[in-house]
C-alpha atoms as a PDB file:
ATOM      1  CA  UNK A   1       0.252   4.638  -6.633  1.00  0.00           C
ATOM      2  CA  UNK A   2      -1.118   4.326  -3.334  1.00  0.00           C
ATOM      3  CA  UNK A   3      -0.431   2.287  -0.273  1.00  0.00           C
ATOM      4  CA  UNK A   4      -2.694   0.663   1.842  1.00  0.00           C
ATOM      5  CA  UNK A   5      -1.867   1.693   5.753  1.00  0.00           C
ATOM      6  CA  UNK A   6      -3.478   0.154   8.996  1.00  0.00           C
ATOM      7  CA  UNK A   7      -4.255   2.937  11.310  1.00  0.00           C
ATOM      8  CA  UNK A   8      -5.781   0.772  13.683  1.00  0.00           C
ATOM      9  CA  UNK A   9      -6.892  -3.122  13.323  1.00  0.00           C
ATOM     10  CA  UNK A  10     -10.041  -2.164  12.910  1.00  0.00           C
ATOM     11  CA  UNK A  11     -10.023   0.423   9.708  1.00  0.00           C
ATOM     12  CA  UNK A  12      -7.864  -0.137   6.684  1.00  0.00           C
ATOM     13  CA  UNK A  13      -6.669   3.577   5.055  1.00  0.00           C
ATOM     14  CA  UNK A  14      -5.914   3.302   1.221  1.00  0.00           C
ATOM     15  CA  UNK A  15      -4.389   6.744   0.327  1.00  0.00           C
ATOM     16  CA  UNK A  16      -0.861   8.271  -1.178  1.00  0.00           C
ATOM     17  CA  UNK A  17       1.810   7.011   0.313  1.00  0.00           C
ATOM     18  CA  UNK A  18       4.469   9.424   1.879  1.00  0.00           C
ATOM     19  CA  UNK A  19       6.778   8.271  -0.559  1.00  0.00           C
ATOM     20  CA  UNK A  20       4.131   9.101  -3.461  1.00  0.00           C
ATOM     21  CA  UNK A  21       2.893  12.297  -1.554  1.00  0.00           C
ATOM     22  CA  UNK A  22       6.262  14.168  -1.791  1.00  0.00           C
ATOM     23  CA  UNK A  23       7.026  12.686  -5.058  1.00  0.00           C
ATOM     24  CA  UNK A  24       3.285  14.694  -6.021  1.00  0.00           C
ATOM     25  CA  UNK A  25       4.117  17.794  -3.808  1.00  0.00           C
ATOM     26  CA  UNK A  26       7.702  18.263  -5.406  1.00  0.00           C
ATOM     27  CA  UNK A  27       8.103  17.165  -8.875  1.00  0.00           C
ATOM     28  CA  UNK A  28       5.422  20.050 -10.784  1.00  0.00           C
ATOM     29  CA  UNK A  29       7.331  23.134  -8.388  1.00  0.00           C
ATOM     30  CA  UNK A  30      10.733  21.793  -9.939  1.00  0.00           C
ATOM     31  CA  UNK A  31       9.409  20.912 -13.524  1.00  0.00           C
ATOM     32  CA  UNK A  32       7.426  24.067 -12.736  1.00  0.00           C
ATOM     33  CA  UNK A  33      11.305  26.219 -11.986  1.00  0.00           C
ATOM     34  CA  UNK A  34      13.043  24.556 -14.835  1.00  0.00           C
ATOM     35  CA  UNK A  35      10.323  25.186 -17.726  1.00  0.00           C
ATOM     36  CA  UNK A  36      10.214  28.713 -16.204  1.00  0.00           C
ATOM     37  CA  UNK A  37      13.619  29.760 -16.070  1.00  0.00           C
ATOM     38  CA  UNK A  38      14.089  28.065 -20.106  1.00  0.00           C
ATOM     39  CA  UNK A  39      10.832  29.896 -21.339  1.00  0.00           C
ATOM     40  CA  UNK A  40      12.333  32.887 -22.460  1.00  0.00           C
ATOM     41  CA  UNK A  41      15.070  30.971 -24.198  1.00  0.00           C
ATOM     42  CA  UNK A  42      12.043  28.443 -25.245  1.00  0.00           C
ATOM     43  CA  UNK A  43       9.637  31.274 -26.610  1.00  0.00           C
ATOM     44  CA  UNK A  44      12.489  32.649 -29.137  1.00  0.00           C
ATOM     45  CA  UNK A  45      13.285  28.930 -30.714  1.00  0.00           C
ATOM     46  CA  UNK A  46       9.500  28.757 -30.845  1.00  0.00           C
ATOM     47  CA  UNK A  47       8.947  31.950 -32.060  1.00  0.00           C
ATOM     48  CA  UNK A  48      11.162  31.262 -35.340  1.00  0.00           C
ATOM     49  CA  UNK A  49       8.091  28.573 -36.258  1.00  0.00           C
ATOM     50  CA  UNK A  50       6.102  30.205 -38.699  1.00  0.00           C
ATOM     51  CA  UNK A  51       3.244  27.566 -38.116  1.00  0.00           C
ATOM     52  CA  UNK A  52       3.323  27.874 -34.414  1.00  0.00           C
ATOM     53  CA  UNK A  53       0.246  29.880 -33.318  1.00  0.00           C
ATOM     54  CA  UNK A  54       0.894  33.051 -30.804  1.00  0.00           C
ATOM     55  CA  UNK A  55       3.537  34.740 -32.315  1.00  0.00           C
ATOM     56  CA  UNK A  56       3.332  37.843 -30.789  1.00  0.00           C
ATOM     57  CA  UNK A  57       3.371  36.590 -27.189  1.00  0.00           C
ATOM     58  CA  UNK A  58       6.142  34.611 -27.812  1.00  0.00           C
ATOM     59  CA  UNK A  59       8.134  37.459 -29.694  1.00  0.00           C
ATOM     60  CA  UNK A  60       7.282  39.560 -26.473  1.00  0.00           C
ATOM     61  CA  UNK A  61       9.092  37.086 -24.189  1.00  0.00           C
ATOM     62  CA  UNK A  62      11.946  36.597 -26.413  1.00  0.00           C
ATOM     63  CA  UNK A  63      12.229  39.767 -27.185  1.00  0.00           C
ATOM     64  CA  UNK A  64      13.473  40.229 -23.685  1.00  0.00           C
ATOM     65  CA  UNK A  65      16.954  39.218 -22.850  1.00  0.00           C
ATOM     66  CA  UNK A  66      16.941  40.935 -19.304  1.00  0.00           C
ATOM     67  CA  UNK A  67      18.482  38.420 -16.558  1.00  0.00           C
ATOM     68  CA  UNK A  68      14.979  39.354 -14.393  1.00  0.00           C
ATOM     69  CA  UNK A  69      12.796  38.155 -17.425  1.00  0.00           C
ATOM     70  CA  UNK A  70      14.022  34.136 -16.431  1.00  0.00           C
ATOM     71  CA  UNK A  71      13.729  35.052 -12.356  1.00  0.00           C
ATOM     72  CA  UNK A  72      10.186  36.300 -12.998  1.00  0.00           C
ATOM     73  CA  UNK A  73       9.424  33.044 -15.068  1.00  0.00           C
ATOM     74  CA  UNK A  74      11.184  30.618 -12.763  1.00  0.00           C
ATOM     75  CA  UNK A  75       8.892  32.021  -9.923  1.00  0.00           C
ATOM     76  CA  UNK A  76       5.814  31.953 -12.111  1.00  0.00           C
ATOM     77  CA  UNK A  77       6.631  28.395 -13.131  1.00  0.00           C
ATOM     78  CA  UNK A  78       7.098  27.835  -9.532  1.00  0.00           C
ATOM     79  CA  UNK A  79       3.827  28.536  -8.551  1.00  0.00           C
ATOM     80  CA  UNK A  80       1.997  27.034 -11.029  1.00  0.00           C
ATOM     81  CA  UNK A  81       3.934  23.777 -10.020  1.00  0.00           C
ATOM     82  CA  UNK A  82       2.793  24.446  -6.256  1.00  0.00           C
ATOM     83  CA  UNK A  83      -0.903  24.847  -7.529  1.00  0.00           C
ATOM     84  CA  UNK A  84      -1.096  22.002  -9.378  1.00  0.00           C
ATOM     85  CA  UNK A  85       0.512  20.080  -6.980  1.00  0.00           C
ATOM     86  CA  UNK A  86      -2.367  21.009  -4.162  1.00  0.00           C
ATOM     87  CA  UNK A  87      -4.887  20.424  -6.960  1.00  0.00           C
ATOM     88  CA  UNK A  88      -3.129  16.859  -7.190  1.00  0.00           C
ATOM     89  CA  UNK A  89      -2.777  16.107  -3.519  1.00  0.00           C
ATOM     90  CA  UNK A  90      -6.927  17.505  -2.967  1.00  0.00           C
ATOM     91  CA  UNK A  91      -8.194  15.659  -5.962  1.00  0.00           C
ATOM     92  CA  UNK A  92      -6.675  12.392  -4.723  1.00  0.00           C
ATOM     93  CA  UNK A  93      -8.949   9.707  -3.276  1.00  0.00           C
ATOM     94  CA  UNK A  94      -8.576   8.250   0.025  1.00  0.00           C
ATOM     95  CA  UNK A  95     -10.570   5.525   1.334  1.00  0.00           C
ATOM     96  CA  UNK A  96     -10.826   4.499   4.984  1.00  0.00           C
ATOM     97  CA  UNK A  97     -12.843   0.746   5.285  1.00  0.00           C
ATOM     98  CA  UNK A  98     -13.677  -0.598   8.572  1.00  0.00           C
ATOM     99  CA  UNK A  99     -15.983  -3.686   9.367  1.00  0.00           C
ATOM    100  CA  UNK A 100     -18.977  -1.355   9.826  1.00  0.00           C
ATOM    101  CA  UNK A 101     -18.596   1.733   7.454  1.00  0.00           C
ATOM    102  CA  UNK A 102     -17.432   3.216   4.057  1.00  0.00           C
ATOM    103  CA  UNK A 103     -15.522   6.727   4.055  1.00  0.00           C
ATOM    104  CA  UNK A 104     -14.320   8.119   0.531  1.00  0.00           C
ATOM    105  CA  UNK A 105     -12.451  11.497   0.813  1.00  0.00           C
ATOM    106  CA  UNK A 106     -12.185  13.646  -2.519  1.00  0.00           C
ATOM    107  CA  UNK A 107     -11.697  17.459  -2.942  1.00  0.00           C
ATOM    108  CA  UNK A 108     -13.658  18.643   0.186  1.00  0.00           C
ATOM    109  CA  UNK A 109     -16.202  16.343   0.284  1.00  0.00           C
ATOM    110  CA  UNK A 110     -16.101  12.912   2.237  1.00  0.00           C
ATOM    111  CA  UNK A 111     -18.978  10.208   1.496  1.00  0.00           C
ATOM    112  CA  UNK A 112     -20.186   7.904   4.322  1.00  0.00           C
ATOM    113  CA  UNK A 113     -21.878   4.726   3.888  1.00  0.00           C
ATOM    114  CA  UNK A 114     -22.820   1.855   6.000  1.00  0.00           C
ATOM    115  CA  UNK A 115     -22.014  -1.232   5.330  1.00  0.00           C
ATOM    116  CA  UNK A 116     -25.805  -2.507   5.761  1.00  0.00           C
ATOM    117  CA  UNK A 117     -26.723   0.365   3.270  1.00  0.00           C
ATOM    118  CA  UNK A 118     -23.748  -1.723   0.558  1.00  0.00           C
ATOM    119  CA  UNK A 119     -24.342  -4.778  -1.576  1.00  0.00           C
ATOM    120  CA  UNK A 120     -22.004  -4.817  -3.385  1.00  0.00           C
ATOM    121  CA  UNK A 121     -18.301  -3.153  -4.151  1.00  0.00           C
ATOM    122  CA  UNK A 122     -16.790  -3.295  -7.829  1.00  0.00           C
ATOM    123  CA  UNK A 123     -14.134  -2.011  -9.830  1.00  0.00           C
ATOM    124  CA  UNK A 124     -15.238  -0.562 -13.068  1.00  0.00           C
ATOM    125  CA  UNK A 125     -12.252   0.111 -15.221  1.00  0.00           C
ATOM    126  CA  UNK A 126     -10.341   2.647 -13.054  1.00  0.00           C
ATOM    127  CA  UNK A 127     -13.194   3.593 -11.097  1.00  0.00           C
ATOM    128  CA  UNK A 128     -14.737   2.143  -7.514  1.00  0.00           C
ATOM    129  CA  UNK A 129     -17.954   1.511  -7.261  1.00  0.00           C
ATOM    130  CA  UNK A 130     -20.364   1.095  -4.399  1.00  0.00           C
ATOM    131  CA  UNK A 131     -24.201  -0.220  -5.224  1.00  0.00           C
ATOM    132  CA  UNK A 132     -27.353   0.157  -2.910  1.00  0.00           C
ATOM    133  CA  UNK A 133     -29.261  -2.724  -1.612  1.00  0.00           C
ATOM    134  CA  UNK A 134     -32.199  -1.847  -4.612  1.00  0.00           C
ATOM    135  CA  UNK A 135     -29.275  -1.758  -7.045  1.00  0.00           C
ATOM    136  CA  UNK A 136     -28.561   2.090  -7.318  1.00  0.00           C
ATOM    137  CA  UNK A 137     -25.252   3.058  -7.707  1.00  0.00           C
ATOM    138  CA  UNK A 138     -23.846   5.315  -4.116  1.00  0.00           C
ATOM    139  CA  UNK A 139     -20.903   6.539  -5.430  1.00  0.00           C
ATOM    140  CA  UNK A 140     -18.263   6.203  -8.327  1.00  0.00           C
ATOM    141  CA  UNK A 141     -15.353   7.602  -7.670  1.00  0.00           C
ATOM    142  CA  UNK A 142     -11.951   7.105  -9.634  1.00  0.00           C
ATOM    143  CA  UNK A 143      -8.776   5.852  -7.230  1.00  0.00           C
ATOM    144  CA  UNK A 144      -5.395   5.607  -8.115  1.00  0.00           C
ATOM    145  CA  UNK A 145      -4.314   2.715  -6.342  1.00  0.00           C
ATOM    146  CA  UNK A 146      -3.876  -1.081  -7.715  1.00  0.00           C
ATOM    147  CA  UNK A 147      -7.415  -2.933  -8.014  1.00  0.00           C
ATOM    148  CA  UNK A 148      -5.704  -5.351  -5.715  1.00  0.00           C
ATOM    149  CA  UNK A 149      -4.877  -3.138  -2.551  1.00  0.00           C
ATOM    150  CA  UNK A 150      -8.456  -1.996  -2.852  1.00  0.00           C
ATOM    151  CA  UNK A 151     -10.339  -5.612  -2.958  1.00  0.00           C
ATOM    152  CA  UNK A 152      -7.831  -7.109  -0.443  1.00  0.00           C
ATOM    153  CA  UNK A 153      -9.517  -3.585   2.009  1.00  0.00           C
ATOM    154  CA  UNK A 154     -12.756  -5.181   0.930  1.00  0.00           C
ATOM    155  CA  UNK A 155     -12.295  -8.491   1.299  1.00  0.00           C
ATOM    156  CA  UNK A 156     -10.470  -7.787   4.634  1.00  0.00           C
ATOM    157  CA  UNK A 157     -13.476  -6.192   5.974  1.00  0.00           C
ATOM    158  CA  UNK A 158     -16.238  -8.424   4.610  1.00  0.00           C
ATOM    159  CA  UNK A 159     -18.105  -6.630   2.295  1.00  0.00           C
ATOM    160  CA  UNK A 160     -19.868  -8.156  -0.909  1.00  0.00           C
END
C-alpha cells in the first residue's frame, strides 16, 4: 500500500503513493454519497426486521419520503466520507530513512532518532520496530507498506 520514493539520494521516503493517496481521499466521500442517498430507502427495508435493533430511528427516516430527506443524507454521507478519509490520510505512517537519522510521521507527531541511538530495526507482525542500544524498544509504530519496501530502506541505508 505504499511506495517507496527517493527524494534525494541521500533519504529514502516510504509513504502513500499518489496513486494510493487519491484512491484513500476519494473512495469513503463516494461510498460515503451512495450509502447516503440509499439510507432512507435502506432504513424502511431495515425497518420491516423485527430483530433489528433501533426501530424507531429507522421508522423516522423511512417514514420520510420527501426528495430533500436523500439530498440531506447524501451530504451527510458525504462528509462523513471526507472525515474519515483525513482521519485515514493523518493516521498513515510515513517514514523518511537517511544514512544518519530515523523520521516516523503519524497523526501530528513525528519521532526522530539517530542512527547511533538504533541497534536494531525489526518487523513485528505488521508493526516496525526500532530498539535502543540497552535493548529498549524507541518506537512501534504500525505501517502499511510491504515488509520488503521497508527492509530494502533499511538495508539501503545501513542500519542493523
Amino acid at each position: 500500500m505504499f511506495k517507496s520514493q527517493q527524494s534525494n539520494k541521500h533519504m529514502t521516503v516510504i509513504g502513500l503513493a499518489p496513486v494510493e493517496r487519491v484512491l484513500v481521499m476519494l473512495t469513503p466521500p463516494v461510498l460515503g454519497m451512495i450509502l447516503g442517498y440509499f439510507l432512507p430507502s435502506i432504513a424502511d427495508w431495515v425497518a420491516g426486521l423485527p430483530w433489528f435493533p433501533l426501530q424507531g430511528p429507522l421508522q423516522l427516516v423511512a417514514s420520510f419520503d420527501e426528495k430533500w430527506v436523500a439530498i440531506v443524507t447524501t451530504f451527510l454521507g458525504l462528509i462523513a466520507g471526507v472525515w474519515l478519509s483525513a482521519v485515514a490520510i493523518k493516521e498513515s505512517l510515513v517514514i523518511a530513512v537517511s544514512d544518519d537519522e530515523v523520521t516516523m510521521k503519524i497523526n501530528d507527531g513525528t519521532q526522530r532518532y539517530s542512527k547511533s541511538e538504533i541497534a536494531s530495526v525489526f518487523i513485528d507482525g505488521k508493526e516496525l520496530v526500532l530498539l535502543g542500544n540497552t535493548g529498549q524498544e524507541l518506537a512501534r509504530e504500525a505501517y502499511e507498506s510491504t515488509p520488503a519496501t521497508i527492509a530494502d530502506a533499511f538495508v539501503k541505508h545501513r542500519y542493523p
